[in-house]
PDB file of N, CA and C in Angstrom:
ATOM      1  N   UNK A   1      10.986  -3.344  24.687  1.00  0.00           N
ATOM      2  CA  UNK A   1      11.793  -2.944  23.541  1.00  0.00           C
ATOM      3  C   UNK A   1      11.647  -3.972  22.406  1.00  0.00           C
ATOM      4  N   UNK A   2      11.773  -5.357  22.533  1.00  0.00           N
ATOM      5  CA  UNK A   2      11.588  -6.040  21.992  1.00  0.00           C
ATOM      6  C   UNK A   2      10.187  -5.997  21.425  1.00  0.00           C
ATOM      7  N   UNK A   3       9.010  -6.185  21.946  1.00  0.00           N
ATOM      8  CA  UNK A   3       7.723  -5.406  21.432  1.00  0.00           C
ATOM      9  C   UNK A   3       7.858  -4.510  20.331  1.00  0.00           C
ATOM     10  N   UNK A   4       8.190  -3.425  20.720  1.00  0.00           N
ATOM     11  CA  UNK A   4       8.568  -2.506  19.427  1.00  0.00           C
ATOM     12  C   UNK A   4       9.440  -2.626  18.034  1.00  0.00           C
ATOM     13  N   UNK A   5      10.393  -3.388  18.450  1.00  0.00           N
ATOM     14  CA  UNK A   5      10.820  -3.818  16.972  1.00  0.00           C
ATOM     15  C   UNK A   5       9.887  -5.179  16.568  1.00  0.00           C
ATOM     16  N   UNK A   6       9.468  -5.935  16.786  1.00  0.00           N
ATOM     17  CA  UNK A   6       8.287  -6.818  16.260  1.00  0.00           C
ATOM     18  C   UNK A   6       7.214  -6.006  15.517  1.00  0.00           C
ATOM     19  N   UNK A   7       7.135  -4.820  16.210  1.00  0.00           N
ATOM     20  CA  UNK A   7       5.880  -4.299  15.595  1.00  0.00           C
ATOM     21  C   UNK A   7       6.465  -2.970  14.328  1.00  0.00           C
ATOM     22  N   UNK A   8       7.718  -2.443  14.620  1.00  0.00           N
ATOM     23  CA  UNK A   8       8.499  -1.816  13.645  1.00  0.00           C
ATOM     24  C   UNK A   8       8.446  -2.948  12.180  1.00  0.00           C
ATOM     25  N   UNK A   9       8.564  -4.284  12.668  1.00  0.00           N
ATOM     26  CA  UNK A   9       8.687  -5.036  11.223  1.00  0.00           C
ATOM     27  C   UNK A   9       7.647  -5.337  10.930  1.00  0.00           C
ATOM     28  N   UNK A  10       6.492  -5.508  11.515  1.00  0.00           N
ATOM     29  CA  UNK A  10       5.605  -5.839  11.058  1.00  0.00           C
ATOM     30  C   UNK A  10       5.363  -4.652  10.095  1.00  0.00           C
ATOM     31  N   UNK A  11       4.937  -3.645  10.815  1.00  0.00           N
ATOM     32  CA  UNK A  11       4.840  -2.140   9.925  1.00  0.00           C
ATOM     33  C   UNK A  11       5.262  -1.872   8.791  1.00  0.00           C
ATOM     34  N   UNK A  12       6.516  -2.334   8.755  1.00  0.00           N
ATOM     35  CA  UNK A  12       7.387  -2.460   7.461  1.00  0.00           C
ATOM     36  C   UNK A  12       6.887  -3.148   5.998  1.00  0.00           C
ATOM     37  N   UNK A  13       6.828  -5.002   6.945  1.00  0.00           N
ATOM     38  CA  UNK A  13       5.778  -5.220   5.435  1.00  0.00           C
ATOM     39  C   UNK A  13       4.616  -5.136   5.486  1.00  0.00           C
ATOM     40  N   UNK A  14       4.069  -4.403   6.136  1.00  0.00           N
ATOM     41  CA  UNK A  14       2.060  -4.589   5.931  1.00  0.00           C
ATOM     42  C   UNK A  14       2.523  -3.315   4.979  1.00  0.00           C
ATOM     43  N   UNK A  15       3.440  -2.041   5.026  1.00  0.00           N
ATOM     44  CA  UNK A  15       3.513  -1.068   3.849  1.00  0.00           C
ATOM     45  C   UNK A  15       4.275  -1.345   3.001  1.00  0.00           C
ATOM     46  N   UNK A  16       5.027  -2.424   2.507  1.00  0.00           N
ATOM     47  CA  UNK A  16       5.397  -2.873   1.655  1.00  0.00           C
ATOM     48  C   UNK A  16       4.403  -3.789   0.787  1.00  0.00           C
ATOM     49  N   UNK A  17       3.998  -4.123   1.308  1.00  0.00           N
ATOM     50  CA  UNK A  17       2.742  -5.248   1.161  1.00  0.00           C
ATOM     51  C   UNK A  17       1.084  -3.618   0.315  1.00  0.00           C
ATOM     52  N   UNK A  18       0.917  -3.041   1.155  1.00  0.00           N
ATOM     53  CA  UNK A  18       0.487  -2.296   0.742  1.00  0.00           C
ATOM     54  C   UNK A  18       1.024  -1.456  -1.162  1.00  0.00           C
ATOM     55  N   UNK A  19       2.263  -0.923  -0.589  1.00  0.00           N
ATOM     56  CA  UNK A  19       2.857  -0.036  -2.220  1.00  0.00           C
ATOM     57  C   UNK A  19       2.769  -1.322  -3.167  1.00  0.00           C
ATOM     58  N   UNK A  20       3.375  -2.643  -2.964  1.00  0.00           N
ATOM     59  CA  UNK A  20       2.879  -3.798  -3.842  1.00  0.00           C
ATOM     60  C   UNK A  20       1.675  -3.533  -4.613  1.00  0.00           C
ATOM     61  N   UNK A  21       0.774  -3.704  -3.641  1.00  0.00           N
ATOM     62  CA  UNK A  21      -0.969  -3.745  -4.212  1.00  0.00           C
ATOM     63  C   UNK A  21      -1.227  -2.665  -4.899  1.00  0.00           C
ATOM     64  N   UNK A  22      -1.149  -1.487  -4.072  1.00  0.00           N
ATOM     65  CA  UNK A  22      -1.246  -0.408  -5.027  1.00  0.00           C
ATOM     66  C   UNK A  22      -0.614  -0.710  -6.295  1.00  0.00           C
ATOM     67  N   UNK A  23       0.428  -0.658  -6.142  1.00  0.00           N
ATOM     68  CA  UNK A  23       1.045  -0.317  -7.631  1.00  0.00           C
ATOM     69  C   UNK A  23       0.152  -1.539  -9.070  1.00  0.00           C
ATOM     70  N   UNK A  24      -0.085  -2.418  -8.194  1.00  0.00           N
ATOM     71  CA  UNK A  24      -0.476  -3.928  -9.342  1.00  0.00           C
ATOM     72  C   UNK A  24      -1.915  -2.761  -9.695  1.00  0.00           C
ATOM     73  N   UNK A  25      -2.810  -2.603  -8.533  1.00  0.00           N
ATOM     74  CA  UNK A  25      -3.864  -1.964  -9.057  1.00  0.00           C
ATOM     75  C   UNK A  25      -4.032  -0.844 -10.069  1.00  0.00           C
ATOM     76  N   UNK A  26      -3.493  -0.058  -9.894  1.00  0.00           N
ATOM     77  CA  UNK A  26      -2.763   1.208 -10.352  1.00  0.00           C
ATOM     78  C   UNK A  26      -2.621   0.809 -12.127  1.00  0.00           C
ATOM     79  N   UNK A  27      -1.888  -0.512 -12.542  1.00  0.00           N
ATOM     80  CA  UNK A  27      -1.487  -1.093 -13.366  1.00  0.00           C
ATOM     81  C   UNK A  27      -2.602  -1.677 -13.989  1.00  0.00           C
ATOM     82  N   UNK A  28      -3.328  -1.955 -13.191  1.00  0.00           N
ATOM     83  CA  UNK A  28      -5.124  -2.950 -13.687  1.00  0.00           C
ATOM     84  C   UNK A  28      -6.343  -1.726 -14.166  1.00  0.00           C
ATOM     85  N   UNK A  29      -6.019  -0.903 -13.377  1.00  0.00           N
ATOM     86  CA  UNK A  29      -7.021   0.423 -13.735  1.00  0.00           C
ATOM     87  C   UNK A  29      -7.245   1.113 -14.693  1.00  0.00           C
ATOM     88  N   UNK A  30      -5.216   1.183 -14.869  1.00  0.00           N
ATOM     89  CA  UNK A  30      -5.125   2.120 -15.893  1.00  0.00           C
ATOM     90  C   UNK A  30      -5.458   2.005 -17.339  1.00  0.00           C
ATOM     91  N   UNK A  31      -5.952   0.955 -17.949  1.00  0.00           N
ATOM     92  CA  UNK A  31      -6.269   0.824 -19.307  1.00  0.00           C
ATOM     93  C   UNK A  31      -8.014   0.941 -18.966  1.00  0.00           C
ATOM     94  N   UNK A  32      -8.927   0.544 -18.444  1.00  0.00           N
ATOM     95  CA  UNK A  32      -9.748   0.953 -17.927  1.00  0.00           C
ATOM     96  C   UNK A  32      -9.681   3.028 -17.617  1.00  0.00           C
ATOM     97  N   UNK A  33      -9.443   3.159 -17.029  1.00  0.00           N
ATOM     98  CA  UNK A  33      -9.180   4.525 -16.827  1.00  0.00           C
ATOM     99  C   UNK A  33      -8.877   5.488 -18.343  1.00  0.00           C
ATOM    100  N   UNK A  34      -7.964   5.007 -19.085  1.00  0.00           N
ATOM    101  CA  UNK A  34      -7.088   5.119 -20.436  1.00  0.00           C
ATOM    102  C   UNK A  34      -9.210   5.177 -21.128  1.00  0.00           C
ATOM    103  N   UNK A  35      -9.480   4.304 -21.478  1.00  0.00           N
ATOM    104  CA  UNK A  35     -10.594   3.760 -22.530  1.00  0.00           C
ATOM    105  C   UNK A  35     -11.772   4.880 -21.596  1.00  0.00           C
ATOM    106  N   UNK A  36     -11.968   5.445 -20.497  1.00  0.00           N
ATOM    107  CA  UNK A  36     -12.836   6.036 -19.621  1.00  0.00           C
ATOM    108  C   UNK A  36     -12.705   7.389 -20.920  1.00  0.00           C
ATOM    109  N   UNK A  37     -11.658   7.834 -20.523  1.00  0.00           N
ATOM    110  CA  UNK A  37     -11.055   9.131 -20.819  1.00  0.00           C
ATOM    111  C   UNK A  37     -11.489   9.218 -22.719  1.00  0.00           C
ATOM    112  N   UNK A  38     -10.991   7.974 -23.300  1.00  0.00           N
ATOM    113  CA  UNK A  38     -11.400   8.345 -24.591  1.00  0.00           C
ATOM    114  C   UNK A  38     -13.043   8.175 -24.725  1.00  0.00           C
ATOM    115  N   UNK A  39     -13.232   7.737 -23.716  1.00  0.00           N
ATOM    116  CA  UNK A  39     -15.401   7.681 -24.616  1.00  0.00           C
ATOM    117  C   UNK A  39     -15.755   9.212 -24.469  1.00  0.00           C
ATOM    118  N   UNK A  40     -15.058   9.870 -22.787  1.00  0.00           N
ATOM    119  CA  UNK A  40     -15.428  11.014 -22.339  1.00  0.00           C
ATOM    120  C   UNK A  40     -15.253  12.069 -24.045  1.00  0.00           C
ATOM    121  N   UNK A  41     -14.226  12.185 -24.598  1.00  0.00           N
ATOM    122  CA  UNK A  41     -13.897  13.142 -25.131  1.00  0.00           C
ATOM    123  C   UNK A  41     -14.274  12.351 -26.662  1.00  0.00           C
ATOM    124  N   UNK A  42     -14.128  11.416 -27.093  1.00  0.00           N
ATOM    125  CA  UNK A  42     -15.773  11.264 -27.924  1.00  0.00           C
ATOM    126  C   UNK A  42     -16.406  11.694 -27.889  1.00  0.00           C
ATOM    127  N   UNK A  43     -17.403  11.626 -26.508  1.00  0.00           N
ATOM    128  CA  UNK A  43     -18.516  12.543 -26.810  1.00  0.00           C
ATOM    129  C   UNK A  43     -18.662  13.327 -26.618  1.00  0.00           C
ATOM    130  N   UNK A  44     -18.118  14.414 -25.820  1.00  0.00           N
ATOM    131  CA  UNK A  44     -17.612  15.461 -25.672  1.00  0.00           C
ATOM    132  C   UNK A  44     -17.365  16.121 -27.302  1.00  0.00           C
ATOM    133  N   UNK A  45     -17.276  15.292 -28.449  1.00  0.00           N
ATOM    134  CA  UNK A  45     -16.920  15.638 -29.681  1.00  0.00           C
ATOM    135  C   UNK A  45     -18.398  15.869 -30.677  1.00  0.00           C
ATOM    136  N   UNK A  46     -19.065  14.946 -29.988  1.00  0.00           N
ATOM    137  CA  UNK A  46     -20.290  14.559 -30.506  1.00  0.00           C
ATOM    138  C   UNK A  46     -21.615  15.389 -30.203  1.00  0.00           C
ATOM    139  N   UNK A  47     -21.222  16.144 -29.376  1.00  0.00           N
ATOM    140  CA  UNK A  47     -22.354  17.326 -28.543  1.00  0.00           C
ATOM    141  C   UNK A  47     -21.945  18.937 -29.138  1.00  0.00           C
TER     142      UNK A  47
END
């Protein structure tokens, strides 16, 4: 029993730890992603 809650917490922050990262990435991408989108439809303007 004890086993299992060790590994219940661990679980806990390796996905806390996880939505963290995501979200920072998510945050790093998105102006990258943002500037993707405007070249697309630039040229998309240009054709």
């Amino acid at each position: 029993m004890k086993r299992k809650k060790l590994l219940q917490d661990e679980l806990e922050q390796v996905e806390d730890k996880l939505r963290a990262e995501m979200a920072w990435f998510r945050n790093e991408i998105k102006p990258l992603k943002d500037r993707q989108r405007q070249i697309l439809d630039e040229l998309e303007n240009l054709t």
